[in-house]
Protein backbone atom coordinates (compact mmCIF):
# COMPACT_ATOMS: atom_id res chain seq x y z
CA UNK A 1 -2.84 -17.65 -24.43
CA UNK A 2 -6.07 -15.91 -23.79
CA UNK A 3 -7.08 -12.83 -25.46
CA UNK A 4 -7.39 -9.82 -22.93
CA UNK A 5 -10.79 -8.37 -23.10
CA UNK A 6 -11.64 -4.56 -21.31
CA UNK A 7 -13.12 -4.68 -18.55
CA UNK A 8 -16.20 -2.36 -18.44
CA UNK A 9 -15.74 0.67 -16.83
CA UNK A 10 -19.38 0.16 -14.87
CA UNK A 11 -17.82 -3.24 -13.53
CA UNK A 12 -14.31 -1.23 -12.52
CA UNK A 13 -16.22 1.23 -10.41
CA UNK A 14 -18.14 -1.18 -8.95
CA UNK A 15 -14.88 -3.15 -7.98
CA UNK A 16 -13.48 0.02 -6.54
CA UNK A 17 -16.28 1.17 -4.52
CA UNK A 18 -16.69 -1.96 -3.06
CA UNK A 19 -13.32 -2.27 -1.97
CA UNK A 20 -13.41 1.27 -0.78
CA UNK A 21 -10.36 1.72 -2.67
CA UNK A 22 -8.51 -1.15 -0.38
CA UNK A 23 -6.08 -3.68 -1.86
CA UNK A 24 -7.79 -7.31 -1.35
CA UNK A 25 -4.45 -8.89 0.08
CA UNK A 26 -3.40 -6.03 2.12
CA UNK A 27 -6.30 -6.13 3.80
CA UNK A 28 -6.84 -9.93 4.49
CA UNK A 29 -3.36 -10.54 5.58
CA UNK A 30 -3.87 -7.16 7.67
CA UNK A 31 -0.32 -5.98 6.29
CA UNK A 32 -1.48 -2.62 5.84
CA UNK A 33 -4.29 -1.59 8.48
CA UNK A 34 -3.79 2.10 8.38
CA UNK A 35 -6.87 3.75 6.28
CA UNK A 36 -4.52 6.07 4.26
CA UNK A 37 -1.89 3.45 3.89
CA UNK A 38 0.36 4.72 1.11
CA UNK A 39 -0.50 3.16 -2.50
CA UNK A 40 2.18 2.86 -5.58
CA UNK A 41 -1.04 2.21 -7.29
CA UNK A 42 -4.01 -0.63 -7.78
CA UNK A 43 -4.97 -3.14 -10.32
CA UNK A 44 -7.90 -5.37 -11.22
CA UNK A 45 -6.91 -8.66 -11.10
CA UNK A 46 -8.85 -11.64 -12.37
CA UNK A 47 -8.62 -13.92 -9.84
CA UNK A 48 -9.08 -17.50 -11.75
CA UNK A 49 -6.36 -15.80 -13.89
CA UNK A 50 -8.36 -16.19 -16.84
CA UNK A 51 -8.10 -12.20 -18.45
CA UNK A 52 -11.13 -13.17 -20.98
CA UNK A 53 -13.26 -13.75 -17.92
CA UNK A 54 -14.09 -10.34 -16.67
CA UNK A 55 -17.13 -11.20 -14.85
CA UNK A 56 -17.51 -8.86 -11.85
CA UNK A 57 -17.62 -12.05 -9.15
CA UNK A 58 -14.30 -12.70 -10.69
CA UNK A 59 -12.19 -9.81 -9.83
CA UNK A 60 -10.50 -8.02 -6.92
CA UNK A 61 -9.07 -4.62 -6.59
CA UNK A 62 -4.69 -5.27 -5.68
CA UNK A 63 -1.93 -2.87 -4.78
CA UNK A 64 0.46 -3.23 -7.92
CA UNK A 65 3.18 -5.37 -5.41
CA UNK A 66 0.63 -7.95 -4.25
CA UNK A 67 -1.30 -8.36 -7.89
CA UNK A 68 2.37 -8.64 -9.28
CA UNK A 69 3.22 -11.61 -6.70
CA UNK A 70 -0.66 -12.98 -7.12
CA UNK A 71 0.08 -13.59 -10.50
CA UNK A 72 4.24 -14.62 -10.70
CA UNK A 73 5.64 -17.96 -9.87
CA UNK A 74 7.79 -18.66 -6.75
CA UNK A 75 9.71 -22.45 -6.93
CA UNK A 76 10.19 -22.17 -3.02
CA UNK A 77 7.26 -20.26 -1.67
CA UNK A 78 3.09 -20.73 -2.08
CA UNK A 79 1.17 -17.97 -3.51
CA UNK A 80 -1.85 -17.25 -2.27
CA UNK A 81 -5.04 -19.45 -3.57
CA UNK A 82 -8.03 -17.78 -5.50
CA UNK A 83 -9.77 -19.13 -2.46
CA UNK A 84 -7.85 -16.90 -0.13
CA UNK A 85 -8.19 -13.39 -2.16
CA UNK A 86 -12.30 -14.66 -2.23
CA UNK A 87 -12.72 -14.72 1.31
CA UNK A 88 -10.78 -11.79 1.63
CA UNK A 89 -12.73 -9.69 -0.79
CA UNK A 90 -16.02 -11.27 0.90
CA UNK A 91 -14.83 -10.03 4.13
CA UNK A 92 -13.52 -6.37 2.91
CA UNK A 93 -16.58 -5.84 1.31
CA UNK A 94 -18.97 -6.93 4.20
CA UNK A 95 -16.65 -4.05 6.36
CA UNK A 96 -17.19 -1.68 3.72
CA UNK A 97 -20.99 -1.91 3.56
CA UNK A 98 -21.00 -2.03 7.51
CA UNK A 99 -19.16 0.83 7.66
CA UNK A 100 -16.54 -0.91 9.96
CA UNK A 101 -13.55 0.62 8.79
CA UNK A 102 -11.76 3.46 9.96
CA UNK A 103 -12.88 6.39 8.02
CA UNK A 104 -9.84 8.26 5.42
């Protein structure tokens, strides 16, 4: 098992802001399209899985129910890929810095 390391708290805003405060899966799968969609909370989630590897490229910002299904095991379903939550971060944070989503 691999030793949890902090993640620096420059690299967590950073994270955040990009995101504008969005989870990464919510917004890919377009679950939750509503701007002030309610929030039980978020999470950083490493997405290789790796919690030593807190390198900023490796992390997305998750709504507690999709980073606790992003990281459990399902014997009949697929969870989604580290590929997926990239491109969906990529996309969410190319909306955020063109100001293409719907304002709080």
């Amino acid at each position: 098992m691999t030793k949890r390391k902090a993640i620096p708290e420059a690299i967590q805003a950073n994270v955040i802001h990009k995101s504008a405060s969005r989870c990464v899966i919510c917004y890919g799968t377009r679950k939750f399209t509503d701007p002030v969609y309610p929030s039980p909370g978020f999470q950083i989630a490493h997405i290789d899985q790796d919690a030593a590897n807190s390198r900023e490229d490796n992390l997305a910002l998750l709504c507690v129910p999709c980073h606790s299904m992003y990281d459990s095991t399902f014997r009949q379903t697929k969870n989604y890929r580290p590929e997926n939550i990239r491109q969906w971060r990529h996309q969410l944070y190319e909306d955020v810095e063109a100001n293409r989503l719907p304002l709080r």
